[in-house]
C-alpha atoms as a PDB file:
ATOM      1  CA  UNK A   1       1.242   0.327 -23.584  1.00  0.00           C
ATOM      2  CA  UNK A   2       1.536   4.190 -22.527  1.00  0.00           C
ATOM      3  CA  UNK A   3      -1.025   5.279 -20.199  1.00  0.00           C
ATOM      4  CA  UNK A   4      -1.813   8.728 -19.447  1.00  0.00           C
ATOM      5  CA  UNK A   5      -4.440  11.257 -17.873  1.00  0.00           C
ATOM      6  CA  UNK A   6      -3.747  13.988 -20.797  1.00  0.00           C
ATOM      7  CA  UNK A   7      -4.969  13.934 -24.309  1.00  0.00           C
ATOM      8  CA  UNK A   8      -1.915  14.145 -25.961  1.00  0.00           C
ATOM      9  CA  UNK A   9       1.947  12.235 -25.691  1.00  0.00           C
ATOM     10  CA  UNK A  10       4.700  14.570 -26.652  1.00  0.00           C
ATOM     11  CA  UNK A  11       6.493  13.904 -29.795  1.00  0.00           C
ATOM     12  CA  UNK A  12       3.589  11.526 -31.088  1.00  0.00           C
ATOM     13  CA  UNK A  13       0.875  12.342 -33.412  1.00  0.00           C
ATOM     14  CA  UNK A  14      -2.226   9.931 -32.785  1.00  0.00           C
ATOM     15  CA  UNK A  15      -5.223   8.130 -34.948  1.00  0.00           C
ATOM     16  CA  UNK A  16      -7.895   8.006 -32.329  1.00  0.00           C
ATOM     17  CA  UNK A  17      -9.170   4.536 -31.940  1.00  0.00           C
ATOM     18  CA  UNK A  18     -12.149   5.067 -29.562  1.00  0.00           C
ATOM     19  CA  UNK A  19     -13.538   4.434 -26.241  1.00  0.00           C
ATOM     20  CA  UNK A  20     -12.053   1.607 -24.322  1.00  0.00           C
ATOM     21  CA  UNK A  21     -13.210   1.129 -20.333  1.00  0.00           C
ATOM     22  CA  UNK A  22     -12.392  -1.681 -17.594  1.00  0.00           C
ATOM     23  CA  UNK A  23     -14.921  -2.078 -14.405  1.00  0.00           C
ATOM     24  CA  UNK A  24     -14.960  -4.327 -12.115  1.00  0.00           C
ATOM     25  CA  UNK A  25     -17.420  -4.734  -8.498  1.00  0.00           C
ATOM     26  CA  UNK A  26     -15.165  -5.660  -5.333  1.00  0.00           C
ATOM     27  CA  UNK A  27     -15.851  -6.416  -1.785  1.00  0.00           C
ATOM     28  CA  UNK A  28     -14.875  -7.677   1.323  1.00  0.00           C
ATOM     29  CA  UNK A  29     -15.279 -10.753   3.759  1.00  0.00           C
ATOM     30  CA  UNK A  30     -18.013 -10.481   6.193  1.00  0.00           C
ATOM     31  CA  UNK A  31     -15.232 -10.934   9.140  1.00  0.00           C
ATOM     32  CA  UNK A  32     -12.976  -7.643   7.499  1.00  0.00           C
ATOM     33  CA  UNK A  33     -16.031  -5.825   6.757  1.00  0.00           C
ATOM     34  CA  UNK A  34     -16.945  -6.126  10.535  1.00  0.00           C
ATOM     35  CA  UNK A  35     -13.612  -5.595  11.690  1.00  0.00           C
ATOM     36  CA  UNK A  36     -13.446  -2.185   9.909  1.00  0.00           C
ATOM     37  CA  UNK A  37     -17.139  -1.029  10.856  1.00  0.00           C
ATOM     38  CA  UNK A  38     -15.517  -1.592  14.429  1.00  0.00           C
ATOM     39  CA  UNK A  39     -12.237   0.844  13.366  1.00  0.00           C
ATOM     40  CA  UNK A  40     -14.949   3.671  12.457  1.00  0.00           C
ATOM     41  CA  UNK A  41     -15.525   3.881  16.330  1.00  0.00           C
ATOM     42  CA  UNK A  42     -11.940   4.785  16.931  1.00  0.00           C
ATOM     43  CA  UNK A  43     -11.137   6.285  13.740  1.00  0.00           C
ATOM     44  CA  UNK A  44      -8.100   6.118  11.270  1.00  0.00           C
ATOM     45  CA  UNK A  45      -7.475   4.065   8.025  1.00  0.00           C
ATOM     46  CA  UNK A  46      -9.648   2.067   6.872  1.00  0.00           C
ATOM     47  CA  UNK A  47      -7.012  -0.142   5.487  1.00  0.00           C
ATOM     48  CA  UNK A  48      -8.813  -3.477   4.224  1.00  0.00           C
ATOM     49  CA  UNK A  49     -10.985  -0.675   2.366  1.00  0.00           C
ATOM     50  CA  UNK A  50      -8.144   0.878   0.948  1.00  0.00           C
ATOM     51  CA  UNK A  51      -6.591  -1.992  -0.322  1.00  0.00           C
ATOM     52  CA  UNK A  52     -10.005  -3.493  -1.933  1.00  0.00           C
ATOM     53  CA  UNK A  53     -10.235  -0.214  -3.618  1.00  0.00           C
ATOM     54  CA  UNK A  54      -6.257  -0.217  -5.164  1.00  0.00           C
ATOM     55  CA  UNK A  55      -6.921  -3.913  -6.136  1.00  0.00           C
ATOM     56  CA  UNK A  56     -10.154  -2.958  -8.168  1.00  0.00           C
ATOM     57  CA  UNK A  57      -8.593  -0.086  -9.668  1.00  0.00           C
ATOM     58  CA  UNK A  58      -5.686  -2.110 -10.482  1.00  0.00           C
ATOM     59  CA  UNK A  59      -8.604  -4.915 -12.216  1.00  0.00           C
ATOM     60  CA  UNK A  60     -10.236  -2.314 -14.151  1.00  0.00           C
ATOM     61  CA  UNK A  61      -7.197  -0.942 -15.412  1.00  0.00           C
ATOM     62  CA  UNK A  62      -5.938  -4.243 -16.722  1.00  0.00           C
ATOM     63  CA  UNK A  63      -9.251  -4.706 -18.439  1.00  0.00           C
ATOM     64  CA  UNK A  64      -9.045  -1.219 -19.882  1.00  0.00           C
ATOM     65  CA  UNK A  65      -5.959  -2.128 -21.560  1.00  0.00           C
ATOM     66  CA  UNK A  66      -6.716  -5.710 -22.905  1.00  0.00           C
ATOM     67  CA  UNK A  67      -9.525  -3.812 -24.626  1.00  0.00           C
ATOM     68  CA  UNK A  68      -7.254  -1.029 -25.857  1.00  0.00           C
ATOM     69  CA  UNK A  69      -4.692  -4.022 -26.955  1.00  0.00           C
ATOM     70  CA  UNK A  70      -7.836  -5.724 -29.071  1.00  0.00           C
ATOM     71  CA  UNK A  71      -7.681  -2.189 -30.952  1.00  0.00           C
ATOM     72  CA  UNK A  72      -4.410  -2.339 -31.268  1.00  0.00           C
ATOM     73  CA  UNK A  73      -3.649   0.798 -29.597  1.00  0.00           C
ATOM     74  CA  UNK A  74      -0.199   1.908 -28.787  1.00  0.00           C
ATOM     75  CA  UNK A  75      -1.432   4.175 -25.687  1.00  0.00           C
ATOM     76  CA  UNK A  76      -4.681   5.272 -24.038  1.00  0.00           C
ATOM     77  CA  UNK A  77      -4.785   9.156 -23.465  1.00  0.00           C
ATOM     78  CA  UNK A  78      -7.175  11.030 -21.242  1.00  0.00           C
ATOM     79  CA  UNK A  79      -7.734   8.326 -18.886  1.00  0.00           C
ATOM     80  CA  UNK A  80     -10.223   8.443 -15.857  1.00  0.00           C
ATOM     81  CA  UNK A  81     -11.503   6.403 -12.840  1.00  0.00           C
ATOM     82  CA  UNK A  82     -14.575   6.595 -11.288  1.00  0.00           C
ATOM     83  CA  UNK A  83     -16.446   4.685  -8.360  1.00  0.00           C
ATOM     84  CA  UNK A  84     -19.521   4.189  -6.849  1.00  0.00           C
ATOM     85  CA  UNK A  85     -20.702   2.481  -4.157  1.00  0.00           C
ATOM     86  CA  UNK A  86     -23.196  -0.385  -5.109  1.00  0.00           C
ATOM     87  CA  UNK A  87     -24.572  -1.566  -1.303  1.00  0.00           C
ATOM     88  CA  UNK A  88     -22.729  -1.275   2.169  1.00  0.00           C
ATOM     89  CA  UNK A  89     -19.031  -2.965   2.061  1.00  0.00           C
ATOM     90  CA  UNK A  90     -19.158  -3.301  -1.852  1.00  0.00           C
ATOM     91  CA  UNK A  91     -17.786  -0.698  -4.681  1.00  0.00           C
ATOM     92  CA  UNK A  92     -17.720  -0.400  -8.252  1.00  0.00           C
ATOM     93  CA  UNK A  93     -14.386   1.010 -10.122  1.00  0.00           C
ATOM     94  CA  UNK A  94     -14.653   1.695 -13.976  1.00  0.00           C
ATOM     95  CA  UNK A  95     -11.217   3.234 -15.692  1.00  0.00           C
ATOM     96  CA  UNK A  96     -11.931   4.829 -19.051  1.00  0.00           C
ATOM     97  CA  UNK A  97      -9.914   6.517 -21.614  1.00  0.00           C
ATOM     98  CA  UNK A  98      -9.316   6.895 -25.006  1.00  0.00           C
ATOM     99  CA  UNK A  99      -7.228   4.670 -27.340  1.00  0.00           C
ATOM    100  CA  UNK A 100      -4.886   5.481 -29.710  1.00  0.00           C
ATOM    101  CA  UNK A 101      -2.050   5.029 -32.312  1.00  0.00           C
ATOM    102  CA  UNK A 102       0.601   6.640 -33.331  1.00  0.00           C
ATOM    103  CA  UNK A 103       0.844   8.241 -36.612  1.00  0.00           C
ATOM    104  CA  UNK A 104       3.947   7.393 -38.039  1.00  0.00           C
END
């Protein structure tokens, strides 16, 4: 599966298949949640944040795909991610795109 952030692939002509999206809501242990409202005291990375965030983006990414892959799409073009916070310590990632075939 090709995955990319333009609406086009060089070389390929594509048969759009439609919208395909993957979301998922992560958060955090009560015991890393406090230990990082402690770190905003002293400042720096919020690292147990940061890695929360890569694993949901990673999640809705996968399910992005397994929905482009019931299609049967050969890529998804145009892709995005977006997130929100849904209450203190908790976020919501959604990756969205388009799917599509190649023309052959």
């Amino acid at each position: 599966m090709i995955l990319v952030n333009t609406d086009y692939i060089s070389g390929k002509e594509l048969e759009m298949l439609g919208l395909v999206k993957g979301s998922t809501i992560q958060s955090k242990n009560i015991g890393k949640d406090i230990s990082q409202a402690l770190k905003t005291l002293v400042g720096g990375e919020l690292k147990e944040y940061n890695e929360m965030m890569n694993d949901a983006r990673a999640l809705a990414t996968k399910r992005m795909v397994a929905e482009a892959e019931a299609l049967g799409a050969d890529a998804v073009v145009n892709i995005r991610y977006a997130s929100s916070a849904v209450m203190q310590g908790a976020a919501e990632v959604i990756a969205y795109g388009t799917a599509v075939r190649f023309r052959t």
